[in-house]
Protein backbone atom coordinates (compact mmCIF):
# COMPACT_ATOMS: atom_id res chain seq x y z
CA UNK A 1 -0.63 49.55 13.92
CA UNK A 2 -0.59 46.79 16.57
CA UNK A 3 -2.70 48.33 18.88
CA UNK A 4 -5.59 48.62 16.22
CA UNK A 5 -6.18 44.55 15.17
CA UNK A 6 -9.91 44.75 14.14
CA UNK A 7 -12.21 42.15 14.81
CA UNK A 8 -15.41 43.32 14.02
CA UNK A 9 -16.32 46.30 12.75
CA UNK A 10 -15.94 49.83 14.86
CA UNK A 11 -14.10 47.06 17.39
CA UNK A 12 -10.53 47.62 18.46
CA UNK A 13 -8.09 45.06 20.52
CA UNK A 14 -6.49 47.59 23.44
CA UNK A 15 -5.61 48.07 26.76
CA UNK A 16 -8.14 50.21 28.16
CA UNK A 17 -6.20 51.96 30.19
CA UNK A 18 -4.31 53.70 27.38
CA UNK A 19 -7.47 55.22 25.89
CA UNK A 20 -9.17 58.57 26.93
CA UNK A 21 -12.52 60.71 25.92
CA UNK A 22 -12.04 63.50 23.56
CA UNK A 23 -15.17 65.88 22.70
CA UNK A 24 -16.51 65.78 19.67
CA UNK A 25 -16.33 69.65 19.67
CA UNK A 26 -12.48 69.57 20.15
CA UNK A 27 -12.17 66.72 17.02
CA UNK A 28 -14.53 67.97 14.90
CA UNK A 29 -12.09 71.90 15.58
CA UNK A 30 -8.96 70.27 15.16
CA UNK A 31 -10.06 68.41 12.35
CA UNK A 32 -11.41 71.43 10.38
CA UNK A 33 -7.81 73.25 10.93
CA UNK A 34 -5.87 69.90 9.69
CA UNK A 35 -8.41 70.40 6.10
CA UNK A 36 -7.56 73.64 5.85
CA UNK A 37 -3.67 72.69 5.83
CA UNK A 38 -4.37 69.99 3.37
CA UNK A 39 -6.05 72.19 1.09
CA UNK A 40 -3.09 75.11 1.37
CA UNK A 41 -0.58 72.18 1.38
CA UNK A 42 -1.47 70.17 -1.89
CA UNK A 43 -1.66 73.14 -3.88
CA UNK A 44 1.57 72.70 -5.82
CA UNK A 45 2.41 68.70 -5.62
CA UNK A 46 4.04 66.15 -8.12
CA UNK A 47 4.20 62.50 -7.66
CA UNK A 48 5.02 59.01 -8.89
CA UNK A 49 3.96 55.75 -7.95
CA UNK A 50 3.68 51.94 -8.24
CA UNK A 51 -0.26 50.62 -8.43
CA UNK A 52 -1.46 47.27 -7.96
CA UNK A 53 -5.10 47.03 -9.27
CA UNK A 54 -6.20 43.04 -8.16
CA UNK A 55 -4.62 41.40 -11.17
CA UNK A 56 -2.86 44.06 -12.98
CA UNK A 57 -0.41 47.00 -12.29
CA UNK A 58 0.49 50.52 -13.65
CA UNK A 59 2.93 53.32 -12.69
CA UNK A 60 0.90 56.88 -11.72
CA UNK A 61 2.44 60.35 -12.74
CA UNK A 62 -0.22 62.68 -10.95
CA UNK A 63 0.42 66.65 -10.97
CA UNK A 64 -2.36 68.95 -8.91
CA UNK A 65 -1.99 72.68 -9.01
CA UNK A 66 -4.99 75.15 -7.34
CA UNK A 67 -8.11 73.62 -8.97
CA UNK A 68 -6.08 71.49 -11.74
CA UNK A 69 -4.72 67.89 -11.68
CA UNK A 70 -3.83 65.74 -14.50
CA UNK A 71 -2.91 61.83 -14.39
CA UNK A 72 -0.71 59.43 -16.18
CA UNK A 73 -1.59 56.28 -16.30
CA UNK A 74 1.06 53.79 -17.82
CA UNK A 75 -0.15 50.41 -17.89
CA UNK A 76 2.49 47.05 -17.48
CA UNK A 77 0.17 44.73 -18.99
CA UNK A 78 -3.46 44.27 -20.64
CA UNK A 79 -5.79 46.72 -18.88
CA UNK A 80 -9.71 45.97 -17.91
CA UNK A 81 -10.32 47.69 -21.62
CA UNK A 82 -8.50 44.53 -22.77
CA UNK A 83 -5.53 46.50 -23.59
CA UNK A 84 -6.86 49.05 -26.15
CA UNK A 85 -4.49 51.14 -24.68
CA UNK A 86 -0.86 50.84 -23.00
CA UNK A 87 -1.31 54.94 -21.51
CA UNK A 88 -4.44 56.78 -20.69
CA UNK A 89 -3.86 60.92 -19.28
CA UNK A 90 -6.92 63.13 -17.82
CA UNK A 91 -6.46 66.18 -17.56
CA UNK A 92 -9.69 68.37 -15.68
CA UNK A 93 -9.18 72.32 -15.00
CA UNK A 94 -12.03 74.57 -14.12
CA UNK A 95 -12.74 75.76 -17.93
CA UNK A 96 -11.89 72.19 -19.53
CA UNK A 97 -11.32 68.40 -19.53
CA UNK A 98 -9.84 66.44 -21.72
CA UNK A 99 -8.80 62.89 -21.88
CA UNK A 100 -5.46 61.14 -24.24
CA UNK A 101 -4.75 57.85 -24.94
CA UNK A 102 -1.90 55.80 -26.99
CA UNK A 103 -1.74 52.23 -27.83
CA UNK A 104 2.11 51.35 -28.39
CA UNK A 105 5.05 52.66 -25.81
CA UNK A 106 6.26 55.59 -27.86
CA UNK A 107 3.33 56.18 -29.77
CA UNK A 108 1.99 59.85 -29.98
CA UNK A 109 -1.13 60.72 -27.48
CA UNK A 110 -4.15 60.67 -29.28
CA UNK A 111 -7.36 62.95 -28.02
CA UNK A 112 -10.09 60.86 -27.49
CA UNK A 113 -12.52 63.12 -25.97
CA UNK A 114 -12.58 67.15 -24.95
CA UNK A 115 -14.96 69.29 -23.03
CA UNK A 116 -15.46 72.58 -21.84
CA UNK A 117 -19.12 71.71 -20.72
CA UNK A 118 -19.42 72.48 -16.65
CA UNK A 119 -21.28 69.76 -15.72
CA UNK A 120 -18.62 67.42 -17.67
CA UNK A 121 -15.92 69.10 -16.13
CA UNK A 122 -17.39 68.27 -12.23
CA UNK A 123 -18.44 64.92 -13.45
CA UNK A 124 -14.74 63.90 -14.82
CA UNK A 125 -13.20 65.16 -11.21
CA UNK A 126 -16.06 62.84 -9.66
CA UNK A 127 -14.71 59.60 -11.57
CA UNK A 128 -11.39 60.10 -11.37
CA UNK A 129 -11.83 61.01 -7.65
CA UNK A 130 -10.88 57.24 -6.50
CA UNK A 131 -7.45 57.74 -8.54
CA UNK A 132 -6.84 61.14 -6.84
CA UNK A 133 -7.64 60.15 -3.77
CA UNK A 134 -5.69 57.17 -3.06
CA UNK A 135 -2.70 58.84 -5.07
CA UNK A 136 -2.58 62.54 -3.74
CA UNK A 137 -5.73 63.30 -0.93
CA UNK A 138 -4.99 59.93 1.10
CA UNK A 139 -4.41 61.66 4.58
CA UNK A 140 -8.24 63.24 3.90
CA UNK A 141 -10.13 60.62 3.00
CA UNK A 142 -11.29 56.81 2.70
CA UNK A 143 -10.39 55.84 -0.64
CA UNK A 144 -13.02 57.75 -2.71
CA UNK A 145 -15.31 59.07 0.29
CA UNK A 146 -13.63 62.62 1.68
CA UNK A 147 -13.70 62.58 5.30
CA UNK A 148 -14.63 66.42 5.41
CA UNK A 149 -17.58 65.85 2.55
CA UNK A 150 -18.90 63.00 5.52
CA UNK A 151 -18.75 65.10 8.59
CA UNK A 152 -20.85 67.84 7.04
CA UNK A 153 -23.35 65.67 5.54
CA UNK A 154 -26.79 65.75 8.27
CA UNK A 155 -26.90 62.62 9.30
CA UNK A 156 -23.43 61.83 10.10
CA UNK A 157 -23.25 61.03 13.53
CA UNK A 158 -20.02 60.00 15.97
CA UNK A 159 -20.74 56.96 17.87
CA UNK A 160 -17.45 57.03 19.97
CA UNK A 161 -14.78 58.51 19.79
CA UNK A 162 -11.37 57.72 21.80
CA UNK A 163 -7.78 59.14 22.18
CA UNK A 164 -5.32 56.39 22.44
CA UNK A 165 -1.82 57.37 24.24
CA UNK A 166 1.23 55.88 23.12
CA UNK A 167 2.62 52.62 23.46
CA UNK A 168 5.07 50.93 22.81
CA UNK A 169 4.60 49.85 19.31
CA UNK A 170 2.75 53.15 18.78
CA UNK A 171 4.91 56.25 19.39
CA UNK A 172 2.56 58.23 19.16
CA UNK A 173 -1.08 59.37 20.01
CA UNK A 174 -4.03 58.04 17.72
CA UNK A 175 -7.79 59.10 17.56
CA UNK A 176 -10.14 56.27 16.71
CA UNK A 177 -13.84 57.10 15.90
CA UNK A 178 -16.98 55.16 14.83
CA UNK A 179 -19.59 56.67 12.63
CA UNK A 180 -23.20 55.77 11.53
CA UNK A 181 -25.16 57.56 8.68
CA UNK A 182 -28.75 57.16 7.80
CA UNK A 183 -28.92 58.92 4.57
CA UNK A 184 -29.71 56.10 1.44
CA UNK A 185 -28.25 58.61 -0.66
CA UNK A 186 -24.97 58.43 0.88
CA UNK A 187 -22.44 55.79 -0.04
CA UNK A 188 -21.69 54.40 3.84
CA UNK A 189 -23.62 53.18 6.47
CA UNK A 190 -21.39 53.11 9.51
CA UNK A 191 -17.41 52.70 10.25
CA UNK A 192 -14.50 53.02 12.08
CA UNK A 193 -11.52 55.66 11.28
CA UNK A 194 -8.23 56.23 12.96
CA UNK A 195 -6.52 59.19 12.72
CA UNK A 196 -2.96 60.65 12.82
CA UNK A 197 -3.32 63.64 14.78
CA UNK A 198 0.65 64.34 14.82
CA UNK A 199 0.43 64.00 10.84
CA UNK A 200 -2.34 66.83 10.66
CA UNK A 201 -4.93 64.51 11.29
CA UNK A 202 -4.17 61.70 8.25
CA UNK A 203 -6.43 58.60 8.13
CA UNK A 204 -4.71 55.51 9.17
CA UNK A 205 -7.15 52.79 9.11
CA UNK A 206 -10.25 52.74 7.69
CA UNK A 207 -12.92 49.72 7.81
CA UNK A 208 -16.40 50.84 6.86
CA UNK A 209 -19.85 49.39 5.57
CA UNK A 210 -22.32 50.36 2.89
CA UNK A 211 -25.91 48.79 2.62
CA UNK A 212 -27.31 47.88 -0.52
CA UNK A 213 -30.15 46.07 1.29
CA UNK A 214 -29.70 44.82 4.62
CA UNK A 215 -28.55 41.05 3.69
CA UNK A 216 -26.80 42.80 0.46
CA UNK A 217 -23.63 45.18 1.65
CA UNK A 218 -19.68 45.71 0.91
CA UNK A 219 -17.33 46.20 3.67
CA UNK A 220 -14.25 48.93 2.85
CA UNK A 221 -11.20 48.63 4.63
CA UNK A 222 -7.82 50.03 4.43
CA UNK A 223 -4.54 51.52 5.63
CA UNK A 224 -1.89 54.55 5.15
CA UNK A 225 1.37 54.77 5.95
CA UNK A 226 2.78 58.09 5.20
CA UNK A 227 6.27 60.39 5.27
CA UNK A 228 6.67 62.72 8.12
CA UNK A 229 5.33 66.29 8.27
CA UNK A 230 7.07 68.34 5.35
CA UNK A 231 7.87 71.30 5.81
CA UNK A 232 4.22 72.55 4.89
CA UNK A 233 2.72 70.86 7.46
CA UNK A 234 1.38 68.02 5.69
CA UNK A 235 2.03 64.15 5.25
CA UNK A 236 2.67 62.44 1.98
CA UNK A 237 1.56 59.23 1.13
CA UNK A 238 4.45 55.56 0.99
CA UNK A 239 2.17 52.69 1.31
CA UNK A 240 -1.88 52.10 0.99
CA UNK A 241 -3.41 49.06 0.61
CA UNK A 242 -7.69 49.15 0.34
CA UNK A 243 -10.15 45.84 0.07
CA UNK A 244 -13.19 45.71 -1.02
CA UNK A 245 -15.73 42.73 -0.02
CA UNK A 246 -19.09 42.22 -1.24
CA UNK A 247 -21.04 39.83 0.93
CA UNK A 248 -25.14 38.60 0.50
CA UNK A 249 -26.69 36.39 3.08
CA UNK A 250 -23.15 36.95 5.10
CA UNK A 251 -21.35 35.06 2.93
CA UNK A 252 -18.75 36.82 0.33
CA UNK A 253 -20.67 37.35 -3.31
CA UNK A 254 -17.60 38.07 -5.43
CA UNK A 255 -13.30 37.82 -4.76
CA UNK A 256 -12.25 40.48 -2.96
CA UNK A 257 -10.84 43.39 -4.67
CA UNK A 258 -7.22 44.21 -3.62
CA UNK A 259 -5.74 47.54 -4.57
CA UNK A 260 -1.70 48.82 -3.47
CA UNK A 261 -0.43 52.30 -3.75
CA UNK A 262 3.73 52.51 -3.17
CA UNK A 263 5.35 55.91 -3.33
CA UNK A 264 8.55 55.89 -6.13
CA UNK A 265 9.23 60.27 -5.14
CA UNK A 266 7.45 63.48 -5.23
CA UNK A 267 7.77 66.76 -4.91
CA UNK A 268 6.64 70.05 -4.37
CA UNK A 269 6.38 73.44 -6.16
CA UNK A 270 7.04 71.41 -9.57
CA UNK A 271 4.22 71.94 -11.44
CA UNK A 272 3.44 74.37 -14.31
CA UNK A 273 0.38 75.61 -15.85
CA UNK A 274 1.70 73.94 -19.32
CA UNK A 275 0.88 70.77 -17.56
CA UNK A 276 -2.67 71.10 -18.12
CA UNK A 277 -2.28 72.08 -21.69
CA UNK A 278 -2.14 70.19 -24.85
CA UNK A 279 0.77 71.32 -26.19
CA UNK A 280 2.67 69.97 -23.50
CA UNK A 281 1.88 66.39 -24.53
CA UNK A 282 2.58 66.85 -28.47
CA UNK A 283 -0.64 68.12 -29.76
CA UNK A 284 -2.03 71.66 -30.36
CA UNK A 285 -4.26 73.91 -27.92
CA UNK A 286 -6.72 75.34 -30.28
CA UNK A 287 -8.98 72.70 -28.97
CA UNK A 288 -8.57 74.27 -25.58
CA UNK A 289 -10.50 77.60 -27.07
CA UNK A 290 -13.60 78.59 -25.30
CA UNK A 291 -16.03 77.20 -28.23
CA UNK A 292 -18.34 80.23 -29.37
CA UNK A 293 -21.94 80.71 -28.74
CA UNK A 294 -24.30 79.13 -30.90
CA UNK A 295 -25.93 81.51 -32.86
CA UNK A 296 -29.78 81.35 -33.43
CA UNK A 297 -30.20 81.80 -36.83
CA UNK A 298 -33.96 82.13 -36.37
CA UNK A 299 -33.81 84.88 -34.07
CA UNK A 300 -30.93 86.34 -36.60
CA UNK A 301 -32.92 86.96 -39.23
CA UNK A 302 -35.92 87.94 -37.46
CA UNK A 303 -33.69 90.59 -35.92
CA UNK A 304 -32.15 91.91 -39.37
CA UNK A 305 -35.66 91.38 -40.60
CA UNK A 306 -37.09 94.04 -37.96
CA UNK A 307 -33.94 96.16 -38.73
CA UNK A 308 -34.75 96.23 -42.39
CA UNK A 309 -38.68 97.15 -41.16
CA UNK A 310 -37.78 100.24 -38.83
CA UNK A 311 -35.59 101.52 -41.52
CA UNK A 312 -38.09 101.65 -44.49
CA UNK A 313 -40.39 102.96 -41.58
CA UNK A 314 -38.06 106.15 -40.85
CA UNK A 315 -37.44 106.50 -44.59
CA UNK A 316 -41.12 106.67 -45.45
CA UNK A 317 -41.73 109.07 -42.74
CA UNK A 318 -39.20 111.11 -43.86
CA UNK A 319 -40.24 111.05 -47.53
CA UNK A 320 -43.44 111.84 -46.22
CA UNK A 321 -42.47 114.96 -44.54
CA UNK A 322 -40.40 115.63 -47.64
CA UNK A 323 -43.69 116.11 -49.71
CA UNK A 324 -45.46 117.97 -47.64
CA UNK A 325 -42.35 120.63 -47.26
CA UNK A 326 -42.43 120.90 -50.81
CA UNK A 327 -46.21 121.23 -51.69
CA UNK A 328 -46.84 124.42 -50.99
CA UNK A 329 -43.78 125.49 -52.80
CA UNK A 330 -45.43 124.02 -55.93
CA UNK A 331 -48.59 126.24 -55.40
């Protein structure tokens, strides 16, 4: 986006007579409306694409249905794990995650782990969120960081926040805002977004800092390009590219870390619940089974062991009243 060369953070090169004030009322309305067509829009989607992880790559099959989403991973060469695998699959549902893995192109999936635990199951979505989000939930968020999660969080507050109308090289109107956050917990510490708001409000730049200390911080930056509205209302995702910088003392600690998303198709309406099941990968579902309760045997036997108690109680009671009937018969 020509309009939008960055040269310092929250900074923008313009002419200033193409910009104009728009409330943060109005934005933070508009924006809440565009989240709601995300959510409503991704409900049924099916894609593939081309990754480029800094110095290795890997083709993406990701399915997301309701609350559900599972991802392929294929891998073209050695992966980080040193190539212990060539294809790794997660699949995370509401009652279950589980993860597969095969080492040879053609080899069956193997399960390597399985979980029906709750806290597992919102832990697994929280790791794989950086693969979902650069993949399917790009128009809604920063790489990993979901722009709706940051404007509700307390101490998110808009700096500035400017319409720009179109130019030449931009056809269209953009929104750019800057941010600043003083919550340690939180990931960021300030930055500067642009949105689309003619494609529902998708993020098209991104270039944001978090603090470690204050001499100690990594700078984010990144940007979308993505398909016209469909006929849902929502963009999809052709081209991201992120960076990641880690600097101490203001100079750079580490290389940067370059990653490169590229569209291949998708679709919509495609996926099935046998996605998320075992079965439809070569291996059987009774894993998938709701494990039973534990039982205490402890508390088991004390319970048969009080059953037993009350029972030779009421018999001896009524033997009792047995004897004494018969007594006076005996007199």
């Amino acid at each position: 986006m020509a309009i939008f060369s960055k040269t310092a953070l929250g900074q923008t090169n313009g002419n200033a007579n193409s910009r104009s004030i728009i409330s943060e009322r109005e934005f933070r309305n508009q924006y809440a409306n565009a989240v709601k067509k995300f959510k409503s829009g991704y409900q049924n989607v099916e894609c593939h694409i081309d990754c480029s992880y800094s110095k290795y790559k890997l083709q993406a099959h990701l399915l997301a249905k309701d609350d559900s989403v599972v991802g392929i991973m294929n891998y073209a060469k050695a992966t980080p794990l040193q190539g212990q695998y060539c294809s790794n699959l997660f699949c995370i549902t509401p009652n279950y995650v589980f993860h597969l893995d095969k080492t040879k192109p053609g080899a069956p999936y193997l399960l390597s782990s399985i979980s029906h635990d709750k806290k597992q199951v919102i832990r697994a979505r929280a790791i794989t969120a950086r693969d979902l989000d650069i993949y399917l939930f790009a128009a809604s968020s920063m790489f990993e960081v979901s722009v709706e999660t940051m404007l509700e969080m307390p101490s998110f507050k808009i700096e500035k926040i400017e319409r720009y109308a179109p130019t030449e090289d931009e056809a269209e109107e953009v929104v750019s805002l800057d941010f600043s956050m003083n919550d340690d917990t939180w990931i960021l510490t300030k930055g500067h977004l642009v949105f689309a708001p003619y494609l529902n409000w998708a993020v098209l730049e991104y270039n944001c800092r978090c603090n470690f200390t204050n001499n100690n911080y990594v700078i984010y930056s990144g940007i979308n390009n993505f398909t016209p509205l469909q006929k849902n209302g929502v963009p999809i995702l052709k081209y991201a590219e992120h960076k990641e910088i880690h600097y101490e003392d203001e100079k750079i600690l580490s290389p940067a870390s370059n990653y490169s998303v590229k569209l291949l198709n998708f679709s919509f309406g495609t996926v099935d619940d046998s996605d998320f099941l075992l079965s439809n990968y070569g291996l059987p579902d009774s894993p998938l089974a709701a494990p039973r309760p534990a039982t205490n045997n402890l508390m088991q036997w004390f319970l048969i062991g009080n059953g037993i108690l009350l029972a030779l109680i009421v018999f001896s009671i009524i033997l009792q009243r047995f004897r004494t009937v018969r007594s006076p018969e005996n007199l």
